[in-house]
C-alpha atoms as a PDB file:
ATOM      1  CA  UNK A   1      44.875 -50.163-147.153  1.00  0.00           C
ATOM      2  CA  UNK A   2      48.183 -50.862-148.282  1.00  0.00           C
ATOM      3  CA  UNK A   3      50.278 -53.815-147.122  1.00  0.00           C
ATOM      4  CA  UNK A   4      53.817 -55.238-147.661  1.00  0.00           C
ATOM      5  CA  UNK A   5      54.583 -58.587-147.945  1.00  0.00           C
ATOM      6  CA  UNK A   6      57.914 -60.188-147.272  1.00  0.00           C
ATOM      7  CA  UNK A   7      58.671 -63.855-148.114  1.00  0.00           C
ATOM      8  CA  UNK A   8      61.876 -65.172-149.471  1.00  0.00           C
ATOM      9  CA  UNK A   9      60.000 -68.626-150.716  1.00  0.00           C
ATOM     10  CA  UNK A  10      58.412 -67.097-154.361  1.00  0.00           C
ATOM     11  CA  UNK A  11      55.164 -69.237-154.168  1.00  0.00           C
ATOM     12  CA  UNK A  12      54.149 -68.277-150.930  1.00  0.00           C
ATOM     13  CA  UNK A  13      54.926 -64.757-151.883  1.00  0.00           C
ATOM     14  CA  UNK A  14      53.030 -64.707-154.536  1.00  0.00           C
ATOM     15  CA  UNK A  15      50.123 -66.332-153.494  1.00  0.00           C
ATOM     16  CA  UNK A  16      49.812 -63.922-150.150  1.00  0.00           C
ATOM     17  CA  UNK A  17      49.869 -61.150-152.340  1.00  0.00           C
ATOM     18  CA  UNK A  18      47.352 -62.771-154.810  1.00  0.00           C
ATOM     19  CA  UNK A  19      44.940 -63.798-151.721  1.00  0.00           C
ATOM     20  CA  UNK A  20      45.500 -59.554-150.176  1.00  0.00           C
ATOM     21  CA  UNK A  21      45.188 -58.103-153.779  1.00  0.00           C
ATOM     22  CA  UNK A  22      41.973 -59.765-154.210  1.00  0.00           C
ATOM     23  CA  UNK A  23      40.467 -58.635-151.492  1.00  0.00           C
ATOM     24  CA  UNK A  24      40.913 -55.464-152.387  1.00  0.00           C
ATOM     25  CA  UNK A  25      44.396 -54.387-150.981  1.00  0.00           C
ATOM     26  CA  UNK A  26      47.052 -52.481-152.314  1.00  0.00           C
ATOM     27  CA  UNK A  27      50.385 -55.051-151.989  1.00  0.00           C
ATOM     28  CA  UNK A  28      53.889 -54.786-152.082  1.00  0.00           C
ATOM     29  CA  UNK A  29      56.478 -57.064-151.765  1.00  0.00           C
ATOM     30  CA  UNK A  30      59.788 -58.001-151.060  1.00  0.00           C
ATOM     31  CA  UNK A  31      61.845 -61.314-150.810  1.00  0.00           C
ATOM     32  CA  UNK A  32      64.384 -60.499-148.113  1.00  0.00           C
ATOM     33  CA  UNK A  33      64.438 -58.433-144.971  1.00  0.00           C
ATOM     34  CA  UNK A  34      66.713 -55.895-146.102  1.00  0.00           C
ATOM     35  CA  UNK A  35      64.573 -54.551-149.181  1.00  0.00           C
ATOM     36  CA  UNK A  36      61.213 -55.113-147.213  1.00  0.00           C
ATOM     37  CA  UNK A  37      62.823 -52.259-144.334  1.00  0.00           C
ATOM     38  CA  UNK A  38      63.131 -50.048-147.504  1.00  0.00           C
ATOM     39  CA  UNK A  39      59.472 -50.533-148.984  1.00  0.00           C
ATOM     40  CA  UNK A  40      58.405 -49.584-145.139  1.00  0.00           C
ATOM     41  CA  UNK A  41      60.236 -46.071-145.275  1.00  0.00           C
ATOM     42  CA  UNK A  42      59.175 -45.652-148.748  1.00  0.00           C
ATOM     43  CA  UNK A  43      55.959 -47.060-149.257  1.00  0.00           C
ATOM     44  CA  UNK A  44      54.738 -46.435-145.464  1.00  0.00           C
ATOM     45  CA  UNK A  45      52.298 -49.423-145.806  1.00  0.00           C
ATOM     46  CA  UNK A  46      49.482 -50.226-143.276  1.00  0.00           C
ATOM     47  CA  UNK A  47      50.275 -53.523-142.195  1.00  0.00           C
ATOM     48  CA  UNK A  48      53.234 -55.879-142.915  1.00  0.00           C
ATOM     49  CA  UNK A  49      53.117 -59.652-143.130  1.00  0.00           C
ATOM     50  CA  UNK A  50      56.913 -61.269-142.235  1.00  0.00           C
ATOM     51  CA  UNK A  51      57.904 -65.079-143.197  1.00  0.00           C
ATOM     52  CA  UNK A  52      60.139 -65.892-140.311  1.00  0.00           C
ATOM     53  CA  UNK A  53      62.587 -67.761-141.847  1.00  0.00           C
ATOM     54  CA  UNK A  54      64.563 -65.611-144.517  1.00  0.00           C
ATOM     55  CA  UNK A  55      68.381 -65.654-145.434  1.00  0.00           C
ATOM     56  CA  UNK A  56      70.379 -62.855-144.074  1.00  0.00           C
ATOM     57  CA  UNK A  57      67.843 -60.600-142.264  1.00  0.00           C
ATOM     58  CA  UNK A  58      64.622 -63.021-141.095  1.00  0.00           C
ATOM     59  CA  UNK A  59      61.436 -61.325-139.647  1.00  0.00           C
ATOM     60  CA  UNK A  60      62.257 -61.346-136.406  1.00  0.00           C
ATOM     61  CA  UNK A  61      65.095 -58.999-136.744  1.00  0.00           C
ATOM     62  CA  UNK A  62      63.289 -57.154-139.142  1.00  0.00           C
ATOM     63  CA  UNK A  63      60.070 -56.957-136.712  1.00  0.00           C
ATOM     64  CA  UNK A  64      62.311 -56.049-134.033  1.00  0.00           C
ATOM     65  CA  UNK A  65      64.448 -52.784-136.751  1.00  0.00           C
ATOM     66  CA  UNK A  66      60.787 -51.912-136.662  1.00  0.00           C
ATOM     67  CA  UNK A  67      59.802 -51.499-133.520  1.00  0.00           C
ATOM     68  CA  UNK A  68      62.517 -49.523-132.435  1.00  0.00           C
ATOM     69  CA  UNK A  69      61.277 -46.162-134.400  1.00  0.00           C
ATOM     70  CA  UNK A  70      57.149 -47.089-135.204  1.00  0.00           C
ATOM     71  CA  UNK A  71      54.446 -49.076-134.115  1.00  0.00           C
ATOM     72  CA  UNK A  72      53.455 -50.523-137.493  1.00  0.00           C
ATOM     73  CA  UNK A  73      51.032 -53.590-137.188  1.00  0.00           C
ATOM     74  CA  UNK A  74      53.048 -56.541-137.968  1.00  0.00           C
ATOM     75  CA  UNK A  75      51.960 -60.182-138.329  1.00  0.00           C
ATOM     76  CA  UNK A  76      54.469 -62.891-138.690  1.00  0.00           C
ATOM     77  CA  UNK A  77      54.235 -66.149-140.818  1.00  0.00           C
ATOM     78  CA  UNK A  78      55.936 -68.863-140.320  1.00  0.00           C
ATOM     79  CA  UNK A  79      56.034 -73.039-140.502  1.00  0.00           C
ATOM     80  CA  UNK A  80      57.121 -73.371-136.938  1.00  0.00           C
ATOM     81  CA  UNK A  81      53.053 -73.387-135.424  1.00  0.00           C
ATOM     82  CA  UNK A  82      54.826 -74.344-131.776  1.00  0.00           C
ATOM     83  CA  UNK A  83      53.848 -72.022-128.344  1.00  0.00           C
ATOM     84  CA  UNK A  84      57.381 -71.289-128.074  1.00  0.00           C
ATOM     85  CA  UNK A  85      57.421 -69.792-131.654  1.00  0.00           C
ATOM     86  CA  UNK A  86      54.508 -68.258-131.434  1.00  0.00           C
ATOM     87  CA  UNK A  87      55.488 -66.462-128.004  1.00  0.00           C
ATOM     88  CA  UNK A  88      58.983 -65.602-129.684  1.00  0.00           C
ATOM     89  CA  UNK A  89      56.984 -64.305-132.732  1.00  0.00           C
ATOM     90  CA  UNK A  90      54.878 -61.926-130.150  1.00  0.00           C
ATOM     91  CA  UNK A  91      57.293 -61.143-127.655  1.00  0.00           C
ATOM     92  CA  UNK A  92      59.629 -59.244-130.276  1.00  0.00           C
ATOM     93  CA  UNK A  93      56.738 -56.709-130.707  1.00  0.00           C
ATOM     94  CA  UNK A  94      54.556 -58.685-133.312  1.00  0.00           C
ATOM     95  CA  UNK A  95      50.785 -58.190-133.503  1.00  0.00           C
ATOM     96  CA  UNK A  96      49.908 -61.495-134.269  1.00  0.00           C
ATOM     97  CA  UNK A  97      51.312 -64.844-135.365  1.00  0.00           C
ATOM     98  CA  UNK A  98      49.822 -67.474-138.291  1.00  0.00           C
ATOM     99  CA  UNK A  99      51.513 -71.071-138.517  1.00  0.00           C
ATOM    100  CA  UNK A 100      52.141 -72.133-141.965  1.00  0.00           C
ATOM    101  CA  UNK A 101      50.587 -73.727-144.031  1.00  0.00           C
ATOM    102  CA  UNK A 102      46.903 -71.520-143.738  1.00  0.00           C
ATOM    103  CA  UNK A 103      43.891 -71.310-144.875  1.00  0.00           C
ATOM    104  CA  UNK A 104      43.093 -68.383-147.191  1.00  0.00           C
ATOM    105  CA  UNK A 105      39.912 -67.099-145.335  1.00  0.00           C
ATOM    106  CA  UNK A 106      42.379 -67.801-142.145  1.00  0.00           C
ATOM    107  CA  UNK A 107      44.818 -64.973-143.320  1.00  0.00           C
ATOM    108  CA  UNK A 108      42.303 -62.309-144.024  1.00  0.00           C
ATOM    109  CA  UNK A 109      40.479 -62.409-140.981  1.00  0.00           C
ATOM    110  CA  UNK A 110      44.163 -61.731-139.169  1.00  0.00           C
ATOM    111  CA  UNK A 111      44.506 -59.515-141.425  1.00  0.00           C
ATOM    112  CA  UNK A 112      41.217 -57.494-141.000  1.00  0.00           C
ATOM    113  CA  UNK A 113      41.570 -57.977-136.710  1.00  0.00           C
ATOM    114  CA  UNK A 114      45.087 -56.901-136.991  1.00  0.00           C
ATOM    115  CA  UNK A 115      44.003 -53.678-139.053  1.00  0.00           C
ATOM    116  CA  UNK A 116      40.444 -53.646-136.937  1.00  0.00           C
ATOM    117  CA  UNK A 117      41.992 -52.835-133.828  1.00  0.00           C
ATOM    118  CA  UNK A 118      45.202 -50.708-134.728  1.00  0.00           C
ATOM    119  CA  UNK A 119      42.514 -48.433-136.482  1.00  0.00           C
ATOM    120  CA  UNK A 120      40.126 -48.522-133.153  1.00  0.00           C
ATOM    121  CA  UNK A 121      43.364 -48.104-130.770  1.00  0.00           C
ATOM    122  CA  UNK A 122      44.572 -45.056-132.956  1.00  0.00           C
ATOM    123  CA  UNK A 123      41.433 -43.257-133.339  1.00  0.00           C
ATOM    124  CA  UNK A 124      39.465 -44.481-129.928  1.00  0.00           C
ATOM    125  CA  UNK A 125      38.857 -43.340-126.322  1.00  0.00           C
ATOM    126  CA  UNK A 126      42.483 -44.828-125.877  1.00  0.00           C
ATOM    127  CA  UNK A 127      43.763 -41.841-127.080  1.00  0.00           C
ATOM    128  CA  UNK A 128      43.548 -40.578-123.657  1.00  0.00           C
ATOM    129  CA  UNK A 129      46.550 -39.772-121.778  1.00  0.00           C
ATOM    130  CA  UNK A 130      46.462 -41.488-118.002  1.00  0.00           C
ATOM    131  CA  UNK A 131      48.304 -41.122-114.694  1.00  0.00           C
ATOM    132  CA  UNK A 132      48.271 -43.617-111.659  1.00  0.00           C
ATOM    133  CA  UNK A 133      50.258 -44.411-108.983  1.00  0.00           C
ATOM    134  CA  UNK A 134      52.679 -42.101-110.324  1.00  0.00           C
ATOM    135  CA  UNK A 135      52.759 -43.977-113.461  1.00  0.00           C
ATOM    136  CA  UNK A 136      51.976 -42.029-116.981  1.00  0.00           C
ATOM    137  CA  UNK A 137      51.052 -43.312-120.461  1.00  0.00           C
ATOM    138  CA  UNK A 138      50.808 -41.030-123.495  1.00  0.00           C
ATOM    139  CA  UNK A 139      48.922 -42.837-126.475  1.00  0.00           C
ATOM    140  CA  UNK A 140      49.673 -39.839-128.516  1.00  0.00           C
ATOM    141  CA  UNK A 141      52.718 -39.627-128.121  1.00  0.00           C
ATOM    142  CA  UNK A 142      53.207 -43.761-127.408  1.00  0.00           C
ATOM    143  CA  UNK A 143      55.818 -43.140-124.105  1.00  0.00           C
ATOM    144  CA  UNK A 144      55.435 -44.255-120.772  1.00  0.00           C
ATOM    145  CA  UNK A 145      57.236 -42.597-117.875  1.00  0.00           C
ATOM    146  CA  UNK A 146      57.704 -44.274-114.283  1.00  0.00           C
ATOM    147  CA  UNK A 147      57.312 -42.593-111.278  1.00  0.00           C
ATOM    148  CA  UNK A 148      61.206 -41.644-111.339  1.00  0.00           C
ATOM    149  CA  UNK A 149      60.517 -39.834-114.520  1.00  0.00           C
ATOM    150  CA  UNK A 150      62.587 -42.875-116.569  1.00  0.00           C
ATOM    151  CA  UNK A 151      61.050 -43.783-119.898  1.00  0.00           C
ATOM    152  CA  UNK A 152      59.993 -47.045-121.140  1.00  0.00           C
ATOM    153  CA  UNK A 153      59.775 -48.714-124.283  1.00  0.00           C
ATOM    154  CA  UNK A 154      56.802 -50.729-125.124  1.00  0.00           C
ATOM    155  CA  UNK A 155      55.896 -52.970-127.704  1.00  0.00           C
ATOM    156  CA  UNK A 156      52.255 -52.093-129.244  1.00  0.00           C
ATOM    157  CA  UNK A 157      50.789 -55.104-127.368  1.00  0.00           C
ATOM    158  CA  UNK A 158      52.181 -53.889-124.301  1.00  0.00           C
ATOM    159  CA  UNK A 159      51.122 -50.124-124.349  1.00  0.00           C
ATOM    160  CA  UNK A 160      47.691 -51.307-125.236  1.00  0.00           C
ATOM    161  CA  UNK A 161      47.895 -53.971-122.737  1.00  0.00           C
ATOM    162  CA  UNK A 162      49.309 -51.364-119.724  1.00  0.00           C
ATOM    163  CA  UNK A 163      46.180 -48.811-121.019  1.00  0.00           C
ATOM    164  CA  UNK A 164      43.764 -50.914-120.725  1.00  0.00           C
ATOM    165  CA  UNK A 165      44.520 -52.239-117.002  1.00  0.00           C
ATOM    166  CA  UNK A 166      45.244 -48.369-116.073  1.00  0.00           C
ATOM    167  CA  UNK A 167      42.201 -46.935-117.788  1.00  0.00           C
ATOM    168  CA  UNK A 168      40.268 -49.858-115.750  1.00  0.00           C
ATOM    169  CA  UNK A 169      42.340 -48.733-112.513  1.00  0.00           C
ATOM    170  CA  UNK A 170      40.651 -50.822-109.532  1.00  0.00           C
ATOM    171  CA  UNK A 171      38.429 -52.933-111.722  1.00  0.00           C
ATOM    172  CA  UNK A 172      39.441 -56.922-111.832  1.00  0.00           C
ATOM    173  CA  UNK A 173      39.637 -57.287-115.640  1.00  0.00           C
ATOM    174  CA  UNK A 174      38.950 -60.984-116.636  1.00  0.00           C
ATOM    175  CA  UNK A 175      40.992 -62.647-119.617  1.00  0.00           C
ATOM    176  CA  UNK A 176      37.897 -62.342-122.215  1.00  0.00           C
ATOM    177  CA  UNK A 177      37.654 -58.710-121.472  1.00  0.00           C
ATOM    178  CA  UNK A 178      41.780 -58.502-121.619  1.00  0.00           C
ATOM    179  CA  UNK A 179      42.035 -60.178-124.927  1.00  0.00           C
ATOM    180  CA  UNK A 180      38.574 -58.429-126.463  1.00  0.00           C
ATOM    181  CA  UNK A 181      40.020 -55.089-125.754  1.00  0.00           C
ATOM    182  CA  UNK A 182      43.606 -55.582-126.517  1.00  0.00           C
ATOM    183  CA  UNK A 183      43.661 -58.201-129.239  1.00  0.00           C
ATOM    184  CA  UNK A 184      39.796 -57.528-130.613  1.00  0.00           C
ATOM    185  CA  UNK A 185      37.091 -59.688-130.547  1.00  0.00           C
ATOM    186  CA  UNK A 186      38.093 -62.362-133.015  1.00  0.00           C
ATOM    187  CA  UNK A 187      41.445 -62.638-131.781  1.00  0.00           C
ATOM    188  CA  UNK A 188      42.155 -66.863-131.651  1.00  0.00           C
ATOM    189  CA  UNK A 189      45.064 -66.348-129.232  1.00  0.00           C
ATOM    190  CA  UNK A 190      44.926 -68.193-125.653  1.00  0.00           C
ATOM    191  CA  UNK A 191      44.445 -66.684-122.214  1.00  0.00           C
ATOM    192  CA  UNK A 192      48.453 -68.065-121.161  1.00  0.00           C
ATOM    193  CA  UNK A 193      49.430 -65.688-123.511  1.00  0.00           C
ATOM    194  CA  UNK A 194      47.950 -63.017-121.649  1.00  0.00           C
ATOM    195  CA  UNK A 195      50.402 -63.902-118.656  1.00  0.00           C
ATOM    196  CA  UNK A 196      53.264 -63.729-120.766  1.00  0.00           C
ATOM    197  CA  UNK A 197      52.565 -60.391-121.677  1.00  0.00           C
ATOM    198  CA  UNK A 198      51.704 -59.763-117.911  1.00  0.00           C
ATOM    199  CA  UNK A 199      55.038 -60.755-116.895  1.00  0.00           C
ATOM    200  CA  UNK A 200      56.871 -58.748-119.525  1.00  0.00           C
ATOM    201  CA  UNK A 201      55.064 -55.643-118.310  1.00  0.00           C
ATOM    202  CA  UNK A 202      56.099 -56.287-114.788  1.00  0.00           C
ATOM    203  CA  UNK A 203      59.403 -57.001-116.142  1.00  0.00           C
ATOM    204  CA  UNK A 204      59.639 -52.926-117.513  1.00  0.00           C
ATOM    205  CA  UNK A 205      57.405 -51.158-115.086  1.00  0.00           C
ATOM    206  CA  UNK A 206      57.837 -52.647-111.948  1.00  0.00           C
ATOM    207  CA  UNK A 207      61.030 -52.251-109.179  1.00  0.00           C
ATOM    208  CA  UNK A 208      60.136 -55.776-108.073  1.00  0.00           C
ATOM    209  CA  UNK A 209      58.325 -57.484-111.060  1.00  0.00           C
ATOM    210  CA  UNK A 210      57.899 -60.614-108.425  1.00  0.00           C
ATOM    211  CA  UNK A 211      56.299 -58.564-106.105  1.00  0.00           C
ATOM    212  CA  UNK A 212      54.486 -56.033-108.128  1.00  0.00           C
ATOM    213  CA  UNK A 213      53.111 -52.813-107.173  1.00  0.00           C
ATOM    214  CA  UNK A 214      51.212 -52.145-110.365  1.00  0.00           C
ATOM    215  CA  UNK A 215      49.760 -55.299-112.027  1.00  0.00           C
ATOM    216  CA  UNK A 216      48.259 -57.503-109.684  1.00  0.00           C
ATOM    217  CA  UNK A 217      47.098 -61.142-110.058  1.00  0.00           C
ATOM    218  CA  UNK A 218      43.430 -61.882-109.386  1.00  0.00           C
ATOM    219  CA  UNK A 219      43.947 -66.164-108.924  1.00  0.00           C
ATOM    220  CA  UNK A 220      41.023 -67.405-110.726  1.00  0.00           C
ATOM    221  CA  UNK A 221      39.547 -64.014-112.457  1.00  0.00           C
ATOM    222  CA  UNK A 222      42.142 -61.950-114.044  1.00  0.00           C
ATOM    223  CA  UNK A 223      44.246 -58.734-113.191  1.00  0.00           C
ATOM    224  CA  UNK A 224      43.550 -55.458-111.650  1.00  0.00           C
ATOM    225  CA  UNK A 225      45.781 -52.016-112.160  1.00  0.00           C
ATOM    226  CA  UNK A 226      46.273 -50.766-108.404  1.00  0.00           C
END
C-alpha cells in the first residue's frame, strides 16, 4: 500500500513516515498542500494522511480539492483534538480524524481501519447498485440521483452511510450496526457523530430535511431508510 504524507512541521513528518515505512508501507511525502495535490495525481497513493494546519494550502482545503474529482481515503492530523474540529475535519469529506500528539500503535490501527474498510466497501456486496423511493445510488459509478433525476454529491462517508440505510430499507439500524458497517469495527468515533452525518444527508437528499421522507429517526434505537 502506498501512502502520502503531508506535514509542513519536519519532525512530525518524518517520524509519520518512519512509523508507516516500518510497517511495511510505501511513503511519500510532502510539506505543503500544494506539492502533496501533485504526489496524489502522480503517485496515485492509497491513503493520505493531512496535518491541518499548513501555510498557504492547509488540509482542509486540500481534503476538500480532493474530494471534488476522487474518493481517496483521507485521514486528517491535527493538534486541535476538540468535537468541533473533529466534526470540521469529517464533514469536509475526511475518513477519519487523529488529535495530535498520538500514540504510534494509535496511528496504524487508523491507518489499517481506514484502508480495512475502503478495501471491503470497494470490493464488497456494496457494490450493488440500489433504487428506493425513487431514490438511486451507483457504488460503481459513486452518483446518486433523486427522484427528479438531479445528481448529488457525496462525501465517501455519506455514500456509504446512504447505502447502508437503503440496502437495509425498512430495517431500524442501531448506531453499533451504523458505525460497524460504515466506519468498521474498530472505528473509536462516537454515536453523535452518526447524527451529524444523518443531518448532512437529509440536508442533500431530502425536499424537507426537517421533515424527512427518506431517513427517519428511530428515538432511542437508531434510523430506518423508508
Amino acid at each position: 500500500m502506498r501512502v502520502l504524507v503531508v506535514d509542513d512541521d519536519a519532525p512530525s513528518l518524518k517520524m509519520t513516515a518512519f512509523l508507516l515505512a516500518e510497517d511495511g508501507y510505501e511513503v511519500f511525502t510532502a510539506d505543503n498542500g500544494i506539492d502533496g495535490l501533485r504526489l496524489i495525481e502522480e503517485k496515485l497513493p492509497d491513503l493520505v494522511i493531512l496535518d491541518v494546519m499548513m501555510p498557504g494550502m492547509d488540509g482542509l482545503q486540500v481534503t476538500q480539492r480532493v474530494r471534488a474529482t476522487m474518493n481517496l481515503p483521507i485521514i486528517i492530523l491535527s493538534a486541535k483534538g476538540e468535537t468541533a474540529d473533529r466534526v470540521t475535519g469529517l464533514d469536509v469529506g475526511a475518513d477519519d480524524y487523529l488529535a495530535k500528539p498520538f500514540e504510534p500503535s494509535e496511528l496504524l490501527a487508523r491507518v489499517r481501519s481506514v484502508l480495512r474498510r475502503a478495501d471491503a466497501f470497494a470490493f464488497g456486496d456494496s457494490q450493488a447498485a440500489l433504487t428506493a423511493n425513487g431514490l438511486h445510488i451507483d457504488p460503481v459509478t459513486n452518483q446518486v440521483y433523486l427522484p427528479s433525476g438531479a445528481k448529488v454529491e457525496l462525501t465517501p462517508i455519506e455514500f456509504r452511510l446512504l447505502h447502508c440505510l437503503m440496502a437495509n430499507q425498512g430495517r431500524i439500524l442501531t448506531h453499533d450496526k451504523i458505525i460497524s458497517s460504515v466506519w468498521g469495527y474498530d472505528y473509536e468515533g462516537y454515536s453523535n457523530q452518526i447524527a451529524v452525518y444523518v443531518r448532512r444527508l437529509r440536508l442533500k437528499i431530502e425536499v424537507d430535511p426537517d421533515n424527512p421522507q427518506y431517513v427517519q429517526t428511530v428515538r432511542g434505537l437508531g434510523y430506518r431508510f423508508l
